[in-house]
N, C-alpha and C. Protein backbone atom coordinates (compact mmCIF):
# COMPACT_ATOMS: atom_id res chain seq x y z
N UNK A 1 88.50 79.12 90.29
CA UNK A 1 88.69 80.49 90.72
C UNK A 1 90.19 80.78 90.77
N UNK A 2 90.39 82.08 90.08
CA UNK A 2 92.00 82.47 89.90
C UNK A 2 92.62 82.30 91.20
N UNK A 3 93.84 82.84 91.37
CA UNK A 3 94.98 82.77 92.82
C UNK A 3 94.68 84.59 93.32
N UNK A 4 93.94 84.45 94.47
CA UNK A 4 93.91 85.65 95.36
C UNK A 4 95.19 86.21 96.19
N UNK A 5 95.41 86.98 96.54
CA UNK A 5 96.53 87.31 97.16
C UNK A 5 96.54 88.09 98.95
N UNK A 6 97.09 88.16 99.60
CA UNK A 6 97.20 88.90 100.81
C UNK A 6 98.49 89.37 101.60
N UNK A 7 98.56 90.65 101.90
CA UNK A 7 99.93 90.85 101.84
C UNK A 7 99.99 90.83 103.72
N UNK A 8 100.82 90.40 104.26
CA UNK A 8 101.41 90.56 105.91
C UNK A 8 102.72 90.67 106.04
N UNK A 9 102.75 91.00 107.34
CA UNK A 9 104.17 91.30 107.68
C UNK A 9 104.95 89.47 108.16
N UNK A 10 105.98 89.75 107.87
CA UNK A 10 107.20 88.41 107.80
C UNK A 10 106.91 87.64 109.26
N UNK A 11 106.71 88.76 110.22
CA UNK A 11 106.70 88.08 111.41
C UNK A 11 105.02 87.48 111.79
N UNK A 12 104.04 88.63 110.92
CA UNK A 12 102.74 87.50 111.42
C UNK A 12 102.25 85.94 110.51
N UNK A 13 103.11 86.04 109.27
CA UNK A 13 103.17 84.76 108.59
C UNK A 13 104.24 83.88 110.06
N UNK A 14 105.23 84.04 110.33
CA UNK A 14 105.88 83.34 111.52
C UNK A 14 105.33 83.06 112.60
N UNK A 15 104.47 83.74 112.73
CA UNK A 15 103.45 83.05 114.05
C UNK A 15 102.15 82.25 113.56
N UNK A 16 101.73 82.37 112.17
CA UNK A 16 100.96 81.64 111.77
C UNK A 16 101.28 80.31 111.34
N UNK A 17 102.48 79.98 110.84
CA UNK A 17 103.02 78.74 110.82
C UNK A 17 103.28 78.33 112.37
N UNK A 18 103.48 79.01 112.91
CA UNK A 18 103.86 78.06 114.41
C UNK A 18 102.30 77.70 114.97
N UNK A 19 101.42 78.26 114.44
CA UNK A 19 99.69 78.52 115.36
C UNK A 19 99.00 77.61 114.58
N UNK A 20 99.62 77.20 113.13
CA UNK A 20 98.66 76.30 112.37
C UNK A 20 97.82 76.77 111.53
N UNK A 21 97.55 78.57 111.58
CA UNK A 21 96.64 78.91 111.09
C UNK A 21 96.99 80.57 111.01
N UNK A 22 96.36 81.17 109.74
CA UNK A 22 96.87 82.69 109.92
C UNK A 22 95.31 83.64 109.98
N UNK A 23 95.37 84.00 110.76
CA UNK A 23 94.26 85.28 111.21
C UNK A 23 95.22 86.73 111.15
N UNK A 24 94.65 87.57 110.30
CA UNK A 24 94.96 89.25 110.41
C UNK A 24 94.61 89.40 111.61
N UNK A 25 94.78 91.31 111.41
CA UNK A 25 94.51 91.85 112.66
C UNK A 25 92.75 92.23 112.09
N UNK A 26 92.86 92.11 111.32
CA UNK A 26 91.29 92.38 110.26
C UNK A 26 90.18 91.26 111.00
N UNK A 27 90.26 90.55 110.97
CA UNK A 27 89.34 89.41 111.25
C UNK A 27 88.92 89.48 112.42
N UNK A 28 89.93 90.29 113.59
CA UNK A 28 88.99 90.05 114.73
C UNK A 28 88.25 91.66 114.65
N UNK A 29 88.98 92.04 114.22
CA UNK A 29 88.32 93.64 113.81
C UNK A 29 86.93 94.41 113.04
N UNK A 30 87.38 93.52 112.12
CA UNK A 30 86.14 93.71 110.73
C UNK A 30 85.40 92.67 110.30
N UNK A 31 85.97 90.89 111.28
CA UNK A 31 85.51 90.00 110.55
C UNK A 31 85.75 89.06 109.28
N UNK A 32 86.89 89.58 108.92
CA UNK A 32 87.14 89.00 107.50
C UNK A 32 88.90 89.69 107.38
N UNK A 33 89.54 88.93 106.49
CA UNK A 33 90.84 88.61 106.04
C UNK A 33 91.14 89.65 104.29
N UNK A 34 91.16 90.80 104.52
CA UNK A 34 91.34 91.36 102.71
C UNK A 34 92.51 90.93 101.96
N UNK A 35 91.93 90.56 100.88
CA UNK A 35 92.54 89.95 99.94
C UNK A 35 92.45 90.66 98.59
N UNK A 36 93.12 90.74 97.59
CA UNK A 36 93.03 90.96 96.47
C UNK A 36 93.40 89.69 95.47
N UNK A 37 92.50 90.53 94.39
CA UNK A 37 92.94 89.62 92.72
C UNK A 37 94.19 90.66 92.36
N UNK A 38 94.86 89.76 91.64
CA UNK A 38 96.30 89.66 91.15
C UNK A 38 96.30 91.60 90.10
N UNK A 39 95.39 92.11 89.80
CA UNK A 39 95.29 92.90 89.08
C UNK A 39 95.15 94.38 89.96
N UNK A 40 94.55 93.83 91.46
CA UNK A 40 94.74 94.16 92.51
C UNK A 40 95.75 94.98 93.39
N UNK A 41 96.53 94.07 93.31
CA UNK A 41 97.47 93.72 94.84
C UNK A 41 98.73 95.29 94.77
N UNK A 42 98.93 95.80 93.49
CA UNK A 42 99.85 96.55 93.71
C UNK A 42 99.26 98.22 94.44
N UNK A 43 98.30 98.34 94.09
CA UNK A 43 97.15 99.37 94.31
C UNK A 43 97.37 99.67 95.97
N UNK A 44 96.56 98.27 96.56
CA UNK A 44 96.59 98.43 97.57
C UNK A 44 97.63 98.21 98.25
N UNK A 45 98.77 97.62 98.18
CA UNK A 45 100.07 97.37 98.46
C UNK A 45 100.35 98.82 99.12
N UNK A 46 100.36 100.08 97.83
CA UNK A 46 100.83 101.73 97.58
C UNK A 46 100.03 102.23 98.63
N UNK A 47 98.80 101.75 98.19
CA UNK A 47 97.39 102.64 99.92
C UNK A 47 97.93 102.52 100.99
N UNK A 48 98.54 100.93 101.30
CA UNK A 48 98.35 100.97 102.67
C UNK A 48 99.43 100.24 103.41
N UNK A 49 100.24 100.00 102.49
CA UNK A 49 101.80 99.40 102.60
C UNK A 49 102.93 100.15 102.15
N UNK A 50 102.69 101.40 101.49
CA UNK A 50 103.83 102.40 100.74
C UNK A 50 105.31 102.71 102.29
N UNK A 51 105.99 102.00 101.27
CA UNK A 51 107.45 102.10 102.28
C UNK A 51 107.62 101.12 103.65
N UNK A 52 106.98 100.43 103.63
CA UNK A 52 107.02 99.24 104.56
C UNK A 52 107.81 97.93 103.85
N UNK A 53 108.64 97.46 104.89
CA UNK A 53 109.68 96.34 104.25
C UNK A 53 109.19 95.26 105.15
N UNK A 54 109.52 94.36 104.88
CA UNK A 54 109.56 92.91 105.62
C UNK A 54 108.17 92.53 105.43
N UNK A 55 107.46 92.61 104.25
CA UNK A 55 106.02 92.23 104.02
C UNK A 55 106.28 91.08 103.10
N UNK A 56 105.52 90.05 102.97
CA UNK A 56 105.32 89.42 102.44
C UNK A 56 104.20 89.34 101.30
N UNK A 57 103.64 88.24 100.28
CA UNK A 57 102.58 88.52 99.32
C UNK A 57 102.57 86.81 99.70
N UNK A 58 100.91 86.83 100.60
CA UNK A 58 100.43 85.13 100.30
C UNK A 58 99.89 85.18 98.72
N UNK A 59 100.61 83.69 98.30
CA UNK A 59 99.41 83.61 96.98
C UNK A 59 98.52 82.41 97.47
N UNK A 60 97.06 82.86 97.30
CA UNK A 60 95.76 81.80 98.09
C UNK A 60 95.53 81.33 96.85
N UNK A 61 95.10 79.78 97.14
CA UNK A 61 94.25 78.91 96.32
C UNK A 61 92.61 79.03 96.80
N UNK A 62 91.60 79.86 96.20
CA UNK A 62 90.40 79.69 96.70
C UNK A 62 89.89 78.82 97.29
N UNK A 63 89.88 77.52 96.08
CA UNK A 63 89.35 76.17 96.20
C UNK A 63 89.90 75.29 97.51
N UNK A 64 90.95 75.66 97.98
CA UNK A 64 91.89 75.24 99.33
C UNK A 64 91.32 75.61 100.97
N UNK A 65 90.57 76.98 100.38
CA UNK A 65 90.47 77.54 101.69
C UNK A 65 89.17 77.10 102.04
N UNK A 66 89.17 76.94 103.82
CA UNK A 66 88.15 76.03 104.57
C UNK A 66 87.02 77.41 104.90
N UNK A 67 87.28 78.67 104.52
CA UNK A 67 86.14 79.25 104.80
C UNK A 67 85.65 80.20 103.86
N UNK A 68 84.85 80.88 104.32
CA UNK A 68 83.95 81.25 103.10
C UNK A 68 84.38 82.33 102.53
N UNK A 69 85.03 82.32 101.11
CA UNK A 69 85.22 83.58 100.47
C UNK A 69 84.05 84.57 99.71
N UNK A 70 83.66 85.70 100.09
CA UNK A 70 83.34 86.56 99.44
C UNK A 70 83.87 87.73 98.81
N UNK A 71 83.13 88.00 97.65
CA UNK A 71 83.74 89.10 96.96
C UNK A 71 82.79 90.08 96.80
N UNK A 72 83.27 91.44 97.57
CA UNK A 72 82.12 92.48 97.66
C UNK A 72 83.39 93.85 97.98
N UNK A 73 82.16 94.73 97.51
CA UNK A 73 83.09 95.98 97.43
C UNK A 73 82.38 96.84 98.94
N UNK A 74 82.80 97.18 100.43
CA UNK A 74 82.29 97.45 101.34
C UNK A 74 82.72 99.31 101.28
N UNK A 75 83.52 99.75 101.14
CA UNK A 75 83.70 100.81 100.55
C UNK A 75 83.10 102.09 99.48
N UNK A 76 82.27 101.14 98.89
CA UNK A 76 81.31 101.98 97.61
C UNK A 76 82.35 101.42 96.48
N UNK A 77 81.66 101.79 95.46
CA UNK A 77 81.83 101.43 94.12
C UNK A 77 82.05 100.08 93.79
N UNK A 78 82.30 99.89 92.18
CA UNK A 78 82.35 99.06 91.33
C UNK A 78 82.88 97.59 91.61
N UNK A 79 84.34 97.98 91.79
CA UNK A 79 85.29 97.48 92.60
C UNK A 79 85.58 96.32 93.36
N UNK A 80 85.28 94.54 92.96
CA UNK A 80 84.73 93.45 93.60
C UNK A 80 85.99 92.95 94.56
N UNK A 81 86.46 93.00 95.49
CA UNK A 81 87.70 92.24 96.57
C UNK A 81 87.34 91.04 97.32
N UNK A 82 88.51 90.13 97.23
CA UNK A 82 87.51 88.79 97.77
C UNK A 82 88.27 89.45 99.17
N UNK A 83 87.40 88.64 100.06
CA UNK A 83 87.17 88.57 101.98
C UNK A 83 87.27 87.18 102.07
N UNK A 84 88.10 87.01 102.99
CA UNK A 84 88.18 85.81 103.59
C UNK A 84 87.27 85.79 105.07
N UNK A 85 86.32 84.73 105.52
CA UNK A 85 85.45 84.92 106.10
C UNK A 85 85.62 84.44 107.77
N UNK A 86 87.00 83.92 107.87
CA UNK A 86 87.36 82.72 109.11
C UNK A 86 89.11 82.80 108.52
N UNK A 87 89.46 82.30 109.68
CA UNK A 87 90.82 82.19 110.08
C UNK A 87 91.50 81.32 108.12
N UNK A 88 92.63 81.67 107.93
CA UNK A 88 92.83 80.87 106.82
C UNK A 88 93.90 80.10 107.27
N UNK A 89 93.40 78.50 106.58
CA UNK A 89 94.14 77.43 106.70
C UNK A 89 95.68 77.39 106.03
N UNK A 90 96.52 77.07 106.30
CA UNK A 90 97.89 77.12 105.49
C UNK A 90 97.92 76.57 104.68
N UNK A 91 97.18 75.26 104.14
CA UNK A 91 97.68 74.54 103.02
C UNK A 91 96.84 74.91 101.95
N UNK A 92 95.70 76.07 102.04
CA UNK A 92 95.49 77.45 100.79
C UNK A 92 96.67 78.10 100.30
N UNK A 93 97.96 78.49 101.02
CA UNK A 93 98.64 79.60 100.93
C UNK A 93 99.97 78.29 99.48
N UNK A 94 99.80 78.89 98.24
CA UNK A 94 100.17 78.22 97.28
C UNK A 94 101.81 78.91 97.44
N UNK A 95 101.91 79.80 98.00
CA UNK A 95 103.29 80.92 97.56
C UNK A 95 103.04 81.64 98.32
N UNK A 96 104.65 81.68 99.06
CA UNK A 96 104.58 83.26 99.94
C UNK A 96 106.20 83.51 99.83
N UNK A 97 105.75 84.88 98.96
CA UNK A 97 106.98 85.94 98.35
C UNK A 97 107.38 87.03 98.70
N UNK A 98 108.55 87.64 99.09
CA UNK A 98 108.65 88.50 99.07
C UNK A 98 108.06 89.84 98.54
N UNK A 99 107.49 90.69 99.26
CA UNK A 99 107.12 92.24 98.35
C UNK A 99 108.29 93.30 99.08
N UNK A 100 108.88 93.84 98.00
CA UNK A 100 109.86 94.97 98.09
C UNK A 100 109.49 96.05 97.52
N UNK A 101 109.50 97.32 98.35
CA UNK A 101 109.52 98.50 97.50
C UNK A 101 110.06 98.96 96.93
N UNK A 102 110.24 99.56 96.16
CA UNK A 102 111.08 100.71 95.17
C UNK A 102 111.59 101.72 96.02
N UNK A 103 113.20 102.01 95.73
CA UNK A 103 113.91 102.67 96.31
C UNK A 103 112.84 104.18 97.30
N UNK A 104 111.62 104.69 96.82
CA UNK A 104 110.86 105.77 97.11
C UNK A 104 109.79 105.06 97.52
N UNK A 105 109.88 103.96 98.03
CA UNK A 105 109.24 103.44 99.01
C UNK A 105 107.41 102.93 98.00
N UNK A 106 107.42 102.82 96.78
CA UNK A 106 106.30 102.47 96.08
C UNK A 106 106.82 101.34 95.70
N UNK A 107 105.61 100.65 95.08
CA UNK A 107 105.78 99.07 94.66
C UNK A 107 105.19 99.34 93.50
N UNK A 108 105.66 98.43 92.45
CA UNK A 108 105.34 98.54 90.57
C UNK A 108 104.83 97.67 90.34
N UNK A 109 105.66 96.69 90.48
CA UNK A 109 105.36 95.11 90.01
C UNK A 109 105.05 93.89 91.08
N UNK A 110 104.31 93.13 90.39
CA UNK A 110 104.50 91.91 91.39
C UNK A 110 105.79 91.20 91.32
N UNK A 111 105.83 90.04 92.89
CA UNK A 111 107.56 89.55 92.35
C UNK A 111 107.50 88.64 91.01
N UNK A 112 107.99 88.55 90.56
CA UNK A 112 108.61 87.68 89.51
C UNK A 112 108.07 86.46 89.21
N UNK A 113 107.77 85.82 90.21
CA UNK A 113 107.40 84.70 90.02
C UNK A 113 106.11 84.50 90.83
N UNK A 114 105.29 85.39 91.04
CA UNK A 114 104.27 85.13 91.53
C UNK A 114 103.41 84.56 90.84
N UNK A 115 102.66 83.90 90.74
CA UNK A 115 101.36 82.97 90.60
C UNK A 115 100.09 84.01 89.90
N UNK A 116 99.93 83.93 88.90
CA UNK A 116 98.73 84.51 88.30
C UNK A 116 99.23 86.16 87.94
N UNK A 117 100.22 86.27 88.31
CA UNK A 117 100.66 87.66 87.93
C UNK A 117 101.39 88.29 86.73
């Protein structure tokens, strides 16, 4: 399975390395961790990250992670997003990169050297 992605802010990756483990604010909320495929990530980046700095982009190894990934579209349509199902383990997280916006506060590209991108 390709490299999934998840974008957070700088400081909740910093408390997840100190905790051992990274939980969103999603998981205790909705149950699950959103993630995108690499074809993904800029889309929703613009939805729901447009003009926000100090974010980061995890790149996930599926096969790494200790809980259950699904891929379902909860929203309606076509549209398949994997969910992370339980807290995610750190030694899934293959790459964690910087995401910067564009001077007008949109994002284009992935970084440079991201993983599957």
């Amino acid at each position: 399975m390709a490299i999934i992605f998840h974008i957070t802010h700088a400081v909740d990756w910093e408390n997840a390395r100190q905790q051992g483990q990274y939980a969103s604010d999603t998981l205790a909320s909705q149950g699950f961790i959103h993630c995108s495929k690499p074809g993904q990530i800029i889309a929703v980046a613009n939805r729901f990250y447009a003009g926000q700095k100090d974010l980061l982009l995890l790149a996930i190894a599926p096969a790494r992670v200790e809980a259950e990934i699904r891929f379902e579209n909860l929203e309606g349509g076509d549209e398949l997003f994997p969910h992370i199902y339980g807290p995610l383990n750190l030694e899934a997280v293959t790459a964690v990169l910087p995401l910067l916006p564009e001077a007008d506060g949109r994002f284009i590209n992935l970084p440079e050297n991201a993983p599957g991108g």
